[in-house]
C-alpha atoms as a PDB file:
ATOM      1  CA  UNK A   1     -47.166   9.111 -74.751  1.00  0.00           C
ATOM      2  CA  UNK A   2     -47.342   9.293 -70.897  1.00  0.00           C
ATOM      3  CA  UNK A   3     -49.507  12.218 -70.079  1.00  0.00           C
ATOM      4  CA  UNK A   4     -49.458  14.039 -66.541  1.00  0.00           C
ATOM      5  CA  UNK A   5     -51.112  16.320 -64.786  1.00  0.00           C
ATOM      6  CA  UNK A   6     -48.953  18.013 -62.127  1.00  0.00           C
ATOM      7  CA  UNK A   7     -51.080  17.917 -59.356  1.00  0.00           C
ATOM      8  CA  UNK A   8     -51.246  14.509 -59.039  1.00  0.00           C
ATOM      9  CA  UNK A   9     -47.882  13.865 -58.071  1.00  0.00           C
ATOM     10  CA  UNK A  10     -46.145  14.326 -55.152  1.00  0.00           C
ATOM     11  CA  UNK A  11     -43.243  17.130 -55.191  1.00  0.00           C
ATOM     12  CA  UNK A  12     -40.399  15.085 -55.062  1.00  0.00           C
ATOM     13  CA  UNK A  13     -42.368  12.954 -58.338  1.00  0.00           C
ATOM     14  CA  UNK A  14     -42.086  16.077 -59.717  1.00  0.00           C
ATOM     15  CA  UNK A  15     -39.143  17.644 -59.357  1.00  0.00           C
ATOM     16  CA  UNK A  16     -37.335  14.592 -60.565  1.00  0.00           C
ATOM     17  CA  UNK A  17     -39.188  14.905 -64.018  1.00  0.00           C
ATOM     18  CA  UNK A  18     -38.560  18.583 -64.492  1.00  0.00           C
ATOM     19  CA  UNK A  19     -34.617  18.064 -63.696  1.00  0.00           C
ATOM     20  CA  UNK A  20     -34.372  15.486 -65.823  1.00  0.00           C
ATOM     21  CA  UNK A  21     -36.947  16.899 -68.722  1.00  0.00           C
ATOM     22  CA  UNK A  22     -35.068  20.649 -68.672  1.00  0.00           C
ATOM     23  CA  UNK A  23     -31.279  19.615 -68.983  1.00  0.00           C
ATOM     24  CA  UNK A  24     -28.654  20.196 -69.358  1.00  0.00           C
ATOM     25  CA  UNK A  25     -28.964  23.359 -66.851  1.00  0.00           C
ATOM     26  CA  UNK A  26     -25.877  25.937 -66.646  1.00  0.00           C
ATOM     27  CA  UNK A  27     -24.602  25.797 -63.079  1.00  0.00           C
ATOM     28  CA  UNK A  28     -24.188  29.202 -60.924  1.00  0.00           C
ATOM     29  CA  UNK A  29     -21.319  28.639 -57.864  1.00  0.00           C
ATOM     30  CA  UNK A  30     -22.908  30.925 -55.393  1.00  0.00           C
ATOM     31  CA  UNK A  31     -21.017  33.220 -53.364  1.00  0.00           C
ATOM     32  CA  UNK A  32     -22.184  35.086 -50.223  1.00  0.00           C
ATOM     33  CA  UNK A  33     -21.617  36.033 -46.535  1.00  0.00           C
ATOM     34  CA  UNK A  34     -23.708  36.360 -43.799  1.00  0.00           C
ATOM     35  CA  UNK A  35     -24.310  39.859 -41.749  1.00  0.00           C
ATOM     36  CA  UNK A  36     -21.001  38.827 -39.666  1.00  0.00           C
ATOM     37  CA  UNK A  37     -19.206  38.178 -42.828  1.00  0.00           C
ATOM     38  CA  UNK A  38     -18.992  34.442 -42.774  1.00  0.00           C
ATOM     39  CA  UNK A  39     -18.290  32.564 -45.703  1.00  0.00           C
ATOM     40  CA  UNK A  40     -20.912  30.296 -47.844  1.00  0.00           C
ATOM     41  CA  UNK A  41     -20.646  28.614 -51.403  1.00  0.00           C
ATOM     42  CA  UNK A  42     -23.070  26.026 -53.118  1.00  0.00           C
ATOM     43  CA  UNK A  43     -24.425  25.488 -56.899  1.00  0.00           C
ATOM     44  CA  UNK A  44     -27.644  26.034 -58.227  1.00  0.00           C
ATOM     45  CA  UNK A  45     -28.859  25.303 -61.387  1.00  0.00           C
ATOM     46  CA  UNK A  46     -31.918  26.485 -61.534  1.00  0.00           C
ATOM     47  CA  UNK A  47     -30.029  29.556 -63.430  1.00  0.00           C
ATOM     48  CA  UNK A  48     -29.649  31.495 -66.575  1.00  0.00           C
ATOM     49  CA  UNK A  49     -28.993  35.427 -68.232  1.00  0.00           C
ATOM     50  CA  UNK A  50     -31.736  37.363 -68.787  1.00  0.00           C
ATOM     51  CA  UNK A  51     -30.404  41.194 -69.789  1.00  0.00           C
ATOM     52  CA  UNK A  52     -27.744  42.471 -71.213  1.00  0.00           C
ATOM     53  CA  UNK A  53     -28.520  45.911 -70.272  1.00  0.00           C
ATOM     54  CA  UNK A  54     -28.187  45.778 -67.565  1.00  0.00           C
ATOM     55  CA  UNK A  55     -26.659  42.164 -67.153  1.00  0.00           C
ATOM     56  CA  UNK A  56     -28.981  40.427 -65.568  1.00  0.00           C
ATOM     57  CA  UNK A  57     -28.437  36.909 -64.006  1.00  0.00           C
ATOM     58  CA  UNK A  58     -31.147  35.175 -62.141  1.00  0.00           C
ATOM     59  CA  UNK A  59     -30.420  32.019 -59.741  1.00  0.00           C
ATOM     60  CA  UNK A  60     -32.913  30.152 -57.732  1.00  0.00           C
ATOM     61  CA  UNK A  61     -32.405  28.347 -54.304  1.00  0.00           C
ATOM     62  CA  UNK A  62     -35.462  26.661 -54.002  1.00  0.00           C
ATOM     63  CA  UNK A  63     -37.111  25.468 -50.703  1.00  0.00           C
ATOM     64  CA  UNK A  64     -36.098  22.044 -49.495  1.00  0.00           C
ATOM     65  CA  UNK A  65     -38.621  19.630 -50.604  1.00  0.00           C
ATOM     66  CA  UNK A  66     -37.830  17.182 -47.230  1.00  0.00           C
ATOM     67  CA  UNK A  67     -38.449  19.408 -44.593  1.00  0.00           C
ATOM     68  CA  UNK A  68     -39.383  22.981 -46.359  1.00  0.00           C
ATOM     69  CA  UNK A  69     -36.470  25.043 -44.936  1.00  0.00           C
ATOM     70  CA  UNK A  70     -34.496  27.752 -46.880  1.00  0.00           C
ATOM     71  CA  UNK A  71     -30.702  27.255 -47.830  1.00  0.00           C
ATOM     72  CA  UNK A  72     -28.105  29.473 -46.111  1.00  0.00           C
ATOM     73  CA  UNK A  73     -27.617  31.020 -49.240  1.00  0.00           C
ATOM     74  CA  UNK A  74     -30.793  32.447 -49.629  1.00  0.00           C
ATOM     75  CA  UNK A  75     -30.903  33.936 -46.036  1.00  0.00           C
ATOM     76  CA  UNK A  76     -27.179  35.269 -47.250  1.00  0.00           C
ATOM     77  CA  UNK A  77     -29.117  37.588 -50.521  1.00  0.00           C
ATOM     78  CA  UNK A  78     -31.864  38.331 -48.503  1.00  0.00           C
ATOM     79  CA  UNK A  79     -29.662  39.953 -45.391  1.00  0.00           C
ATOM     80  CA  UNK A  80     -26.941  41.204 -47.371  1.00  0.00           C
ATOM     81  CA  UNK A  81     -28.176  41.854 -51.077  1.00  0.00           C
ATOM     82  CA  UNK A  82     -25.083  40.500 -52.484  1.00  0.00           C
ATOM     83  CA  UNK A  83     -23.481  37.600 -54.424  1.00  0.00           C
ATOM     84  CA  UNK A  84     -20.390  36.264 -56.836  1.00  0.00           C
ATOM     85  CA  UNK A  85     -21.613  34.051 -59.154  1.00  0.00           C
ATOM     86  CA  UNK A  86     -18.651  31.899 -60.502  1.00  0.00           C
ATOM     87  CA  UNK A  87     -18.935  29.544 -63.192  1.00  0.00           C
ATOM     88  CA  UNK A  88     -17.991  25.832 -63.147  1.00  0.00           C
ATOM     89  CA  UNK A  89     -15.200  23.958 -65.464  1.00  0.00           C
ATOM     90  CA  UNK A  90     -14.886  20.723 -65.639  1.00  0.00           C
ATOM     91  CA  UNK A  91     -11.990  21.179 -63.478  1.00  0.00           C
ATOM     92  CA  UNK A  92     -13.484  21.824 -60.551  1.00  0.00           C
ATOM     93  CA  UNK A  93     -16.410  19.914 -60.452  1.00  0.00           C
ATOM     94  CA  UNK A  94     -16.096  17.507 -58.117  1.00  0.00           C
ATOM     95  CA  UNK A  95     -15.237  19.623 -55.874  1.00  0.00           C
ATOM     96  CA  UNK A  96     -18.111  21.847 -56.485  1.00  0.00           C
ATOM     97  CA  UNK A  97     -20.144  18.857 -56.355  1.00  0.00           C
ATOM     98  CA  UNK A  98     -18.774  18.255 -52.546  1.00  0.00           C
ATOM     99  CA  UNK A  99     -19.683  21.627 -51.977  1.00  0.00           C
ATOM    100  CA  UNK A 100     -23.494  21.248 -52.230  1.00  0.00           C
ATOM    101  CA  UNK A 101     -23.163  18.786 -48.982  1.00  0.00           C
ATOM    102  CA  UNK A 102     -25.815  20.234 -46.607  1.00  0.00           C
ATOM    103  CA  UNK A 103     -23.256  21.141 -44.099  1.00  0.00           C
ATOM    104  CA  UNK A 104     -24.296  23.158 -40.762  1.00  0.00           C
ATOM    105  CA  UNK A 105     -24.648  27.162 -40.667  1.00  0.00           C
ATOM    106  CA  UNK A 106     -20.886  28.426 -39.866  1.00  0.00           C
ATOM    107  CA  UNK A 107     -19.504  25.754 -41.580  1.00  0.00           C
ATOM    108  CA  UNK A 108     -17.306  27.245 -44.468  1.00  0.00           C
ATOM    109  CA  UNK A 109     -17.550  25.208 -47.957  1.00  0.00           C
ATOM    110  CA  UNK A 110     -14.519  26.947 -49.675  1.00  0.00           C
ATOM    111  CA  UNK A 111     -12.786  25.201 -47.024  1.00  0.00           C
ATOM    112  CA  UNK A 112     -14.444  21.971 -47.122  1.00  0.00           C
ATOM    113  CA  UNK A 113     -14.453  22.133 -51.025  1.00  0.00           C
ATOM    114  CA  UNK A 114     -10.696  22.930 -50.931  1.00  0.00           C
ATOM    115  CA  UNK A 115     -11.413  26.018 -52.711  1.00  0.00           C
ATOM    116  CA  UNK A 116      -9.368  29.376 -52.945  1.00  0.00           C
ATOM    117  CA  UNK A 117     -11.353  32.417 -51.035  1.00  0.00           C
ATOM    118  CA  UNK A 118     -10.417  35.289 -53.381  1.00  0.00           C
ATOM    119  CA  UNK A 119     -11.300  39.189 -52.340  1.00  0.00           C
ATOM    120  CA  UNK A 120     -14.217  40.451 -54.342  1.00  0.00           C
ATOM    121  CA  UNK A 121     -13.504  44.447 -55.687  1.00  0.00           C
ATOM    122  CA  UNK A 122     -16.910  45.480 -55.588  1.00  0.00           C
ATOM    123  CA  UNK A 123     -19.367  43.662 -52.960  1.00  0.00           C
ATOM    124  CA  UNK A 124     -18.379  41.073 -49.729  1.00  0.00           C
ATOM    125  CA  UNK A 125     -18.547  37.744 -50.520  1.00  0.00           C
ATOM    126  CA  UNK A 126     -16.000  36.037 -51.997  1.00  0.00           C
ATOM    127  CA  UNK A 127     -14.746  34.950 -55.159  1.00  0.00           C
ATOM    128  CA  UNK A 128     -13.839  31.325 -56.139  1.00  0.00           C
ATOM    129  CA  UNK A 129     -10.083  31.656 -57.413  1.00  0.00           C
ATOM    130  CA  UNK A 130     -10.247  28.445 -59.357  1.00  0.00           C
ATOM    131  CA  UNK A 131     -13.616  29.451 -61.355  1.00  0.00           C
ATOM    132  CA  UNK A 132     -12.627  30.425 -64.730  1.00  0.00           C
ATOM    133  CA  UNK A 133     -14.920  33.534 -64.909  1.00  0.00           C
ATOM    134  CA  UNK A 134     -16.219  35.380 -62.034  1.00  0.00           C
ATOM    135  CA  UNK A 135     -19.299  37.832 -61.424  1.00  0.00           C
ATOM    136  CA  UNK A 136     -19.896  40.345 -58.900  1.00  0.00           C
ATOM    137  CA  UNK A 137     -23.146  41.054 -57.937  1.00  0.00           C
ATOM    138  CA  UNK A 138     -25.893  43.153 -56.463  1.00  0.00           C
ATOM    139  CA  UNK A 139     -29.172  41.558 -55.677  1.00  0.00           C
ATOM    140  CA  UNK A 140     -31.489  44.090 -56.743  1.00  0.00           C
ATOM    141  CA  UNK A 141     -34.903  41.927 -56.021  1.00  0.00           C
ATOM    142  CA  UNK A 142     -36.033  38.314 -54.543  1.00  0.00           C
ATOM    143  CA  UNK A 143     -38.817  36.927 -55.436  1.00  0.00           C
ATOM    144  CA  UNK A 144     -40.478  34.556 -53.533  1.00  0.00           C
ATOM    145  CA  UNK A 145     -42.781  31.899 -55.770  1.00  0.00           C
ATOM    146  CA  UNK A 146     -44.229  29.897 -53.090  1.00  0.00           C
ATOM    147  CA  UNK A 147     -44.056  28.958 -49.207  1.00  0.00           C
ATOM    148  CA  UNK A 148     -44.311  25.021 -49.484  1.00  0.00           C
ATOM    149  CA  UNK A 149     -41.327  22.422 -50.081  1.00  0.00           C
ATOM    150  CA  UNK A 150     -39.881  22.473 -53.036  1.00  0.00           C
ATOM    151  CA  UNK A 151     -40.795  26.636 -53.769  1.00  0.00           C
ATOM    152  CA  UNK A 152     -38.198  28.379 -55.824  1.00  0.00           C
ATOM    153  CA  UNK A 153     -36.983  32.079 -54.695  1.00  0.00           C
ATOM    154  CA  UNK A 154     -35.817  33.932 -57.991  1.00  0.00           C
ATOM    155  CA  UNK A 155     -32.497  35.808 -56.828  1.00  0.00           C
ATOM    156  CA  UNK A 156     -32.289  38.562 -59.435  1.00  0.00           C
ATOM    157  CA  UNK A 157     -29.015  39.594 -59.699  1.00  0.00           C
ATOM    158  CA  UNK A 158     -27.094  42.546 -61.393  1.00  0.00           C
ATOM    159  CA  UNK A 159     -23.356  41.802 -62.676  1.00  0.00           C
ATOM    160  CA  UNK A 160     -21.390  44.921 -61.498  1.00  0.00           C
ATOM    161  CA  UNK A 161     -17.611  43.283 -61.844  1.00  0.00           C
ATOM    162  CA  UNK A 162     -16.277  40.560 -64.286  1.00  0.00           C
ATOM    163  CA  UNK A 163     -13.131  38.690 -63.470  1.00  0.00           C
ATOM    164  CA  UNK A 164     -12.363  36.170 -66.622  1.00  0.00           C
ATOM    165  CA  UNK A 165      -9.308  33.957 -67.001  1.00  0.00           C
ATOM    166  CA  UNK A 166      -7.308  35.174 -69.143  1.00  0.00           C
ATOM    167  CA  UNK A 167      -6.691  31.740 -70.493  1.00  0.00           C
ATOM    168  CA  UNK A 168      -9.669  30.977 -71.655  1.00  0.00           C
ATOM    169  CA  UNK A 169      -9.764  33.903 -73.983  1.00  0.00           C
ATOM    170  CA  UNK A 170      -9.260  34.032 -78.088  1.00  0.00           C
ATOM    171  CA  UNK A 171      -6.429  36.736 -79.227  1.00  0.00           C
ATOM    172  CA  UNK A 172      -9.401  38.864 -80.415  1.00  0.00           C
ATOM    173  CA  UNK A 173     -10.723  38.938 -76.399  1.00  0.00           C
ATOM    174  CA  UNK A 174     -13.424  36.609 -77.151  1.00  0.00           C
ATOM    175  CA  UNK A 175     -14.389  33.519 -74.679  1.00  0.00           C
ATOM    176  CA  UNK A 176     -13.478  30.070 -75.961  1.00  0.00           C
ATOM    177  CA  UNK A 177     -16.079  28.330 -75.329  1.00  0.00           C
ATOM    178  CA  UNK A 178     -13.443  25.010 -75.938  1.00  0.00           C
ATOM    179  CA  UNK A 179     -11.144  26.274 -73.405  1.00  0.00           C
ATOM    180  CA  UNK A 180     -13.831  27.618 -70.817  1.00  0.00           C
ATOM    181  CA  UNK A 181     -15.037  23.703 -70.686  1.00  0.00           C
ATOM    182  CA  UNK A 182     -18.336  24.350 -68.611  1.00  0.00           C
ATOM    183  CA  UNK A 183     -20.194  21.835 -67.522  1.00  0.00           C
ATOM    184  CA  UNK A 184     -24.115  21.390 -66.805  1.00  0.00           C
ATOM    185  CA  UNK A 185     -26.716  19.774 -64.524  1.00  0.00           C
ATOM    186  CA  UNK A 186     -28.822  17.378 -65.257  1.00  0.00           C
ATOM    187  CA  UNK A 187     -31.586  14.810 -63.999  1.00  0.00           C
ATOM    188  CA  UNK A 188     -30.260  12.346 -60.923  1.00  0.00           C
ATOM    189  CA  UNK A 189     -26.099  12.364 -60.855  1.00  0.00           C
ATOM    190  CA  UNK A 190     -25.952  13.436 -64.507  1.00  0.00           C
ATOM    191  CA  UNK A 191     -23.861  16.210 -65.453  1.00  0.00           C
ATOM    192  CA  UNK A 192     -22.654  17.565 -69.124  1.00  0.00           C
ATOM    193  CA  UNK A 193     -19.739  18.613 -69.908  1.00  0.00           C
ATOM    194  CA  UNK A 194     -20.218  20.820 -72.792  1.00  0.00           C
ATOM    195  CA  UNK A 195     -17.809  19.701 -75.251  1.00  0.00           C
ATOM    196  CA  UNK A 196     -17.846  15.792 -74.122  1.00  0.00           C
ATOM    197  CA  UNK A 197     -21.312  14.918 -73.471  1.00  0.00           C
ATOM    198  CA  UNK A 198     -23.130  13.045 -69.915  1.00  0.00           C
ATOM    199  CA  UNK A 199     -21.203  11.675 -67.046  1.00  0.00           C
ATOM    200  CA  UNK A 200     -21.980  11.153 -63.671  1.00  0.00           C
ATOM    201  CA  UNK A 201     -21.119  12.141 -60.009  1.00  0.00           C
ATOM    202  CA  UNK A 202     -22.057  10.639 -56.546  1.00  0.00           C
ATOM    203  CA  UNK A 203     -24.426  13.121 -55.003  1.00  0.00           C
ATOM    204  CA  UNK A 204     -22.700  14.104 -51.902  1.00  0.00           C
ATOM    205  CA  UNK A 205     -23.286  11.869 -48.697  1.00  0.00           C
ATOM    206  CA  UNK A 206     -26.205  13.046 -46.823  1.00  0.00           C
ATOM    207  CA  UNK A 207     -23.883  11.925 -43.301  1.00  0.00           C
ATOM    208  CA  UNK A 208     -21.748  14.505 -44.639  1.00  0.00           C
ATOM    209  CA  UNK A 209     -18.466  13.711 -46.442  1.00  0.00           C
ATOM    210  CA  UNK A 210     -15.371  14.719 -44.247  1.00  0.00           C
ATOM    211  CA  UNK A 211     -14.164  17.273 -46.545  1.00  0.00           C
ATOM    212  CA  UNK A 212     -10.590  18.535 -48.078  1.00  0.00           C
ATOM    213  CA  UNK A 213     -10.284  20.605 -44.888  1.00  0.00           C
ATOM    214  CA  UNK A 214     -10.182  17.539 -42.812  1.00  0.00           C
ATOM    215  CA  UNK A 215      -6.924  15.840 -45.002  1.00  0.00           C
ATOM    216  CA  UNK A 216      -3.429  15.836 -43.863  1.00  0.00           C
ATOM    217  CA  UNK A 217      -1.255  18.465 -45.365  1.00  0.00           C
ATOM    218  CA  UNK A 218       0.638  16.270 -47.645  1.00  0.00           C
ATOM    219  CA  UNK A 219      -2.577  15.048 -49.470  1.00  0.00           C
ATOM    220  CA  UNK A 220      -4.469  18.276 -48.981  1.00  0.00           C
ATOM    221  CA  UNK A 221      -1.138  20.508 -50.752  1.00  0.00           C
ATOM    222  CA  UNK A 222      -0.267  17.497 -53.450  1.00  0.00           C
ATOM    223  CA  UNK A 223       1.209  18.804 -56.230  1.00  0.00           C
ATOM    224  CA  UNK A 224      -0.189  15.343 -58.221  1.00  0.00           C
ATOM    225  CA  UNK A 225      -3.929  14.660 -57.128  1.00  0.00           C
ATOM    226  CA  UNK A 226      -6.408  17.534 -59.331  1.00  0.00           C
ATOM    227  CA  UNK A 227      -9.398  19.444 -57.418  1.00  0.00           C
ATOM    228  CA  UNK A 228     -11.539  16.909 -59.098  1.00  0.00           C
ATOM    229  CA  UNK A 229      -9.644  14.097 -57.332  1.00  0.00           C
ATOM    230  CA  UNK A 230      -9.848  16.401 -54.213  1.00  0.00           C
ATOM    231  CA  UNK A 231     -13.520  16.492 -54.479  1.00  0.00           C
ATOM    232  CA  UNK A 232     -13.229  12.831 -54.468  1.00  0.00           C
ATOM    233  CA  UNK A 233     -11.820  11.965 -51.668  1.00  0.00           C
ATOM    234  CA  UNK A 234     -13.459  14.645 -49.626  1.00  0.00           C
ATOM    235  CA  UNK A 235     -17.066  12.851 -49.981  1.00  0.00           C
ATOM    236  CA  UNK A 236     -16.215  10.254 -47.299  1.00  0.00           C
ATOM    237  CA  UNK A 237     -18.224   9.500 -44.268  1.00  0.00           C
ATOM    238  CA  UNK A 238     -14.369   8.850 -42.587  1.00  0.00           C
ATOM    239  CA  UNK A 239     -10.869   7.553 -43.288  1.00  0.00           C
ATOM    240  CA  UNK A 240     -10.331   3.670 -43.442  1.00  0.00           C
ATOM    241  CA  UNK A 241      -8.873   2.738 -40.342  1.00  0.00           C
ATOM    242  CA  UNK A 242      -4.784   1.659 -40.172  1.00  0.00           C
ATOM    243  CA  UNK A 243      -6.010  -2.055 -39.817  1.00  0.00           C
ATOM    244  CA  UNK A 244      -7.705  -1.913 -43.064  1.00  0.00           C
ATOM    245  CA  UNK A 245      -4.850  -0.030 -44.858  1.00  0.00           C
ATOM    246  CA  UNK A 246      -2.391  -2.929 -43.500  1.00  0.00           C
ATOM    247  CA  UNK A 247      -5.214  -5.535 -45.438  1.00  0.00           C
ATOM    248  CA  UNK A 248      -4.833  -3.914 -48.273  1.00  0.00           C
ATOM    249  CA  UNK A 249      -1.434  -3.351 -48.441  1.00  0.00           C
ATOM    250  CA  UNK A 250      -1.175  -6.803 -48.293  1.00  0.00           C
ATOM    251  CA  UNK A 251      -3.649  -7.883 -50.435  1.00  0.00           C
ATOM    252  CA  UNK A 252      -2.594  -5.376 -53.154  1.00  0.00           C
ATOM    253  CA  UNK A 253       1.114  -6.365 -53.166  1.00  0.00           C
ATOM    254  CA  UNK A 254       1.854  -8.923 -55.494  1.00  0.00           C
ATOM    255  CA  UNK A 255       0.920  -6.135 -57.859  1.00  0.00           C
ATOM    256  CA  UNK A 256       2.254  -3.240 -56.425  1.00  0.00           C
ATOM    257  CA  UNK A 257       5.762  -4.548 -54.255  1.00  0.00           C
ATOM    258  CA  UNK A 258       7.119  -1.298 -53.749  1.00  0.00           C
ATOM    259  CA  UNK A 259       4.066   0.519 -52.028  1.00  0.00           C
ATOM    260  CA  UNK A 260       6.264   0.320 -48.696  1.00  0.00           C
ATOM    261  CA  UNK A 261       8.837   2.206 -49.612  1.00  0.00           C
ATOM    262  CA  UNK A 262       6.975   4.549 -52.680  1.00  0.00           C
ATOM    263  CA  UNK A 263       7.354   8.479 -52.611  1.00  0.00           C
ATOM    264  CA  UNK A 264       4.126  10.444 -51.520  1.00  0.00           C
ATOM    265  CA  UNK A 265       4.051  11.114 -55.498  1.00  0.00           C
ATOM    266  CA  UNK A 266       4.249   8.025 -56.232  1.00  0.00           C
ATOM    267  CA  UNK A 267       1.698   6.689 -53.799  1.00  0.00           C
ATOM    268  CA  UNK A 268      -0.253   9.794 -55.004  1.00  0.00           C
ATOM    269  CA  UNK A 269       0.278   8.572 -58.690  1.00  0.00           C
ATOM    270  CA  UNK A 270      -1.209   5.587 -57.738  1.00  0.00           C
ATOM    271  CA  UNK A 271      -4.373   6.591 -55.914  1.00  0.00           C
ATOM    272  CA  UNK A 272      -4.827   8.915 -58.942  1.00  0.00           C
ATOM    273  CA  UNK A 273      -5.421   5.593 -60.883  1.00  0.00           C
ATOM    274  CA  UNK A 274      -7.935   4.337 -58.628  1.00  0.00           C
ATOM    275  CA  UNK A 275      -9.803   7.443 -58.544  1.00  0.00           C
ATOM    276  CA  UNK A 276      -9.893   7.268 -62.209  1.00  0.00           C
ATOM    277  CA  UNK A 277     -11.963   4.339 -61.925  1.00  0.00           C
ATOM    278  CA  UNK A 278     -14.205   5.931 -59.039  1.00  0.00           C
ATOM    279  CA  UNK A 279     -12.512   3.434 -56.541  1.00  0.00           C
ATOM    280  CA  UNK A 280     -12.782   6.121 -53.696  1.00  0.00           C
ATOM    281  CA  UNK A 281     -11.829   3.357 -50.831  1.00  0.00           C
ATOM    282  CA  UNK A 282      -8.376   2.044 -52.021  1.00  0.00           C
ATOM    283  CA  UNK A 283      -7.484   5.832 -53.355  1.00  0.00           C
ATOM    284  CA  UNK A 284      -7.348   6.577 -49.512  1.00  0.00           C
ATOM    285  CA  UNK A 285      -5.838   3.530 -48.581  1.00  0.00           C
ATOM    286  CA  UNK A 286      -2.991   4.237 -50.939  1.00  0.00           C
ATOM    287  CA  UNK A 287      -2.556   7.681 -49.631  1.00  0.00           C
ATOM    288  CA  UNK A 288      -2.576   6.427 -45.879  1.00  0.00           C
ATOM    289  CA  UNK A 289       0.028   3.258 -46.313  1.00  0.00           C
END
């Protein structure tokens, strides 16, 4: 057995073991707003409950090991002492995925994300419409565990207002935890989802992925492509040019003659099938031809 003391590796070393070692970790879709009320969102899953009376939840944006600088959502907690915590279905997570690009300040990841903004009842930020189960909190402490990269700053946080689907309920009220369909972090681009087991995700482009904002209207409002295949599509440095969708329109048409003159749901169809195989690049090519 491989024994290891800590403090001999570096903090990136590190942190790769413990993500991997503790997993899978539930994931907590953090909503705030800065003092002007501008919009933020981005997963963490350094989370968990920790009281039912009073419902706790504690979440933990933790220092950036690269350059040692705090996420926008922790500034958010710390300036406003509030937070929606929405929970993640399989549904939506590539699109939560996209959200976790390290986007400027300002920059709004509902939008990016392709997310719903959805008024909170109790406290400012924000709740994620497409999140099966929503929570409303108050931040009633932050605590601070160190001041180096890497660092983790508990965010304890006190559920004032659930929102839950009523969908994913049993007749007797109860959650179904079959119907809820969470899914979990794990090390590298491993996720779970809880009633399937691993798969993985591209961790979003560090050149920053364009974004569902950034799609034209037909592709952005398609009543065929998912919020998963959304998510997709969003994590793109930039859109193939027309001169590459010409070359691939007529490389691809011995097998698919009628991509001239398909509907947008059927070119839609299509691209769904490529995406299904993770084949990002001819999904947009489809959608542009």
């Amino acid at each position: 057995m491989l024994s290891i003391d800590p403090k001999t590796l570096s903090t990136s070393k590190l942190h790769g073991y413990l993500l991997s070692a503790v997993a899978p970790r539930p994931i907590a879709f953090a909503s705030t707003v800065d003092v002007d009320g501008n919009a933020n969102l981005s997963p963490f899953s350094f989370f968990n409950v920790f009281s039912a009376n009073p419902p706790i939840l504690i979440f933990s944006p933790s220092r950036r090991v690269r350059d040692n600088t705090v996420k926008h959502t922790l500034k958010n907690v710390m300036a406003t002492k509030e937070v929606v915590i929405n929970v993640v279905s399989f549904e939506m997570v590539h699109q939560t995925s996209l959200s976790s690009t390290d986007y400027p300040e300002g920059v709004n990841e509902f939008e990016k994300a392709g997310f719903t903004m959805l008024k909170s009842d109790v406290v400012k930020p924000f709740r994620v419409a497409e999140s099966p189960i929503q929570l409303e909190c108050k931040v009633n402490d932050i605590i601070e565990l160190g001041a180096e990269g890497g660092a983790g700053n508990l965010v304890i946080c006190e559920v004032v207002k659930f929102h839950i689907d009523e969908d994913v309920l049993d007749a007797d009220g109860s959650i179904n935890q079959i119907k809820l369909d969470l899914v979990a972090r794990a090390g590298g681009s491993y996720y779970s989802r809880a009633k399937k087991g691993f798969f993985e995700i591209p961790k979003p482009l560090t050149t920053l992925g364009i974004g569902v904002d950034s799609f034209p209207e037909a592709i952005k409002n398609s009543m065929v492509l998912t919020g998963n295949d959304l998510g997709m599509l969003g994590n793109v440095e930039r859109l193939p040019t027309m001169k590459d969708v010409q070359a691939f329109i007529e490389e691809v048409g011995a097998n698919h003659p009628d991509i001239k003159t398909a509907t947008h749901r059927e070119k839609h169809k299509l691209a769904r099938n490529y995406l299904s195989f993770g084949d990002v690049e001819s999904a947009w090519k489809v959608l542009l031809s």
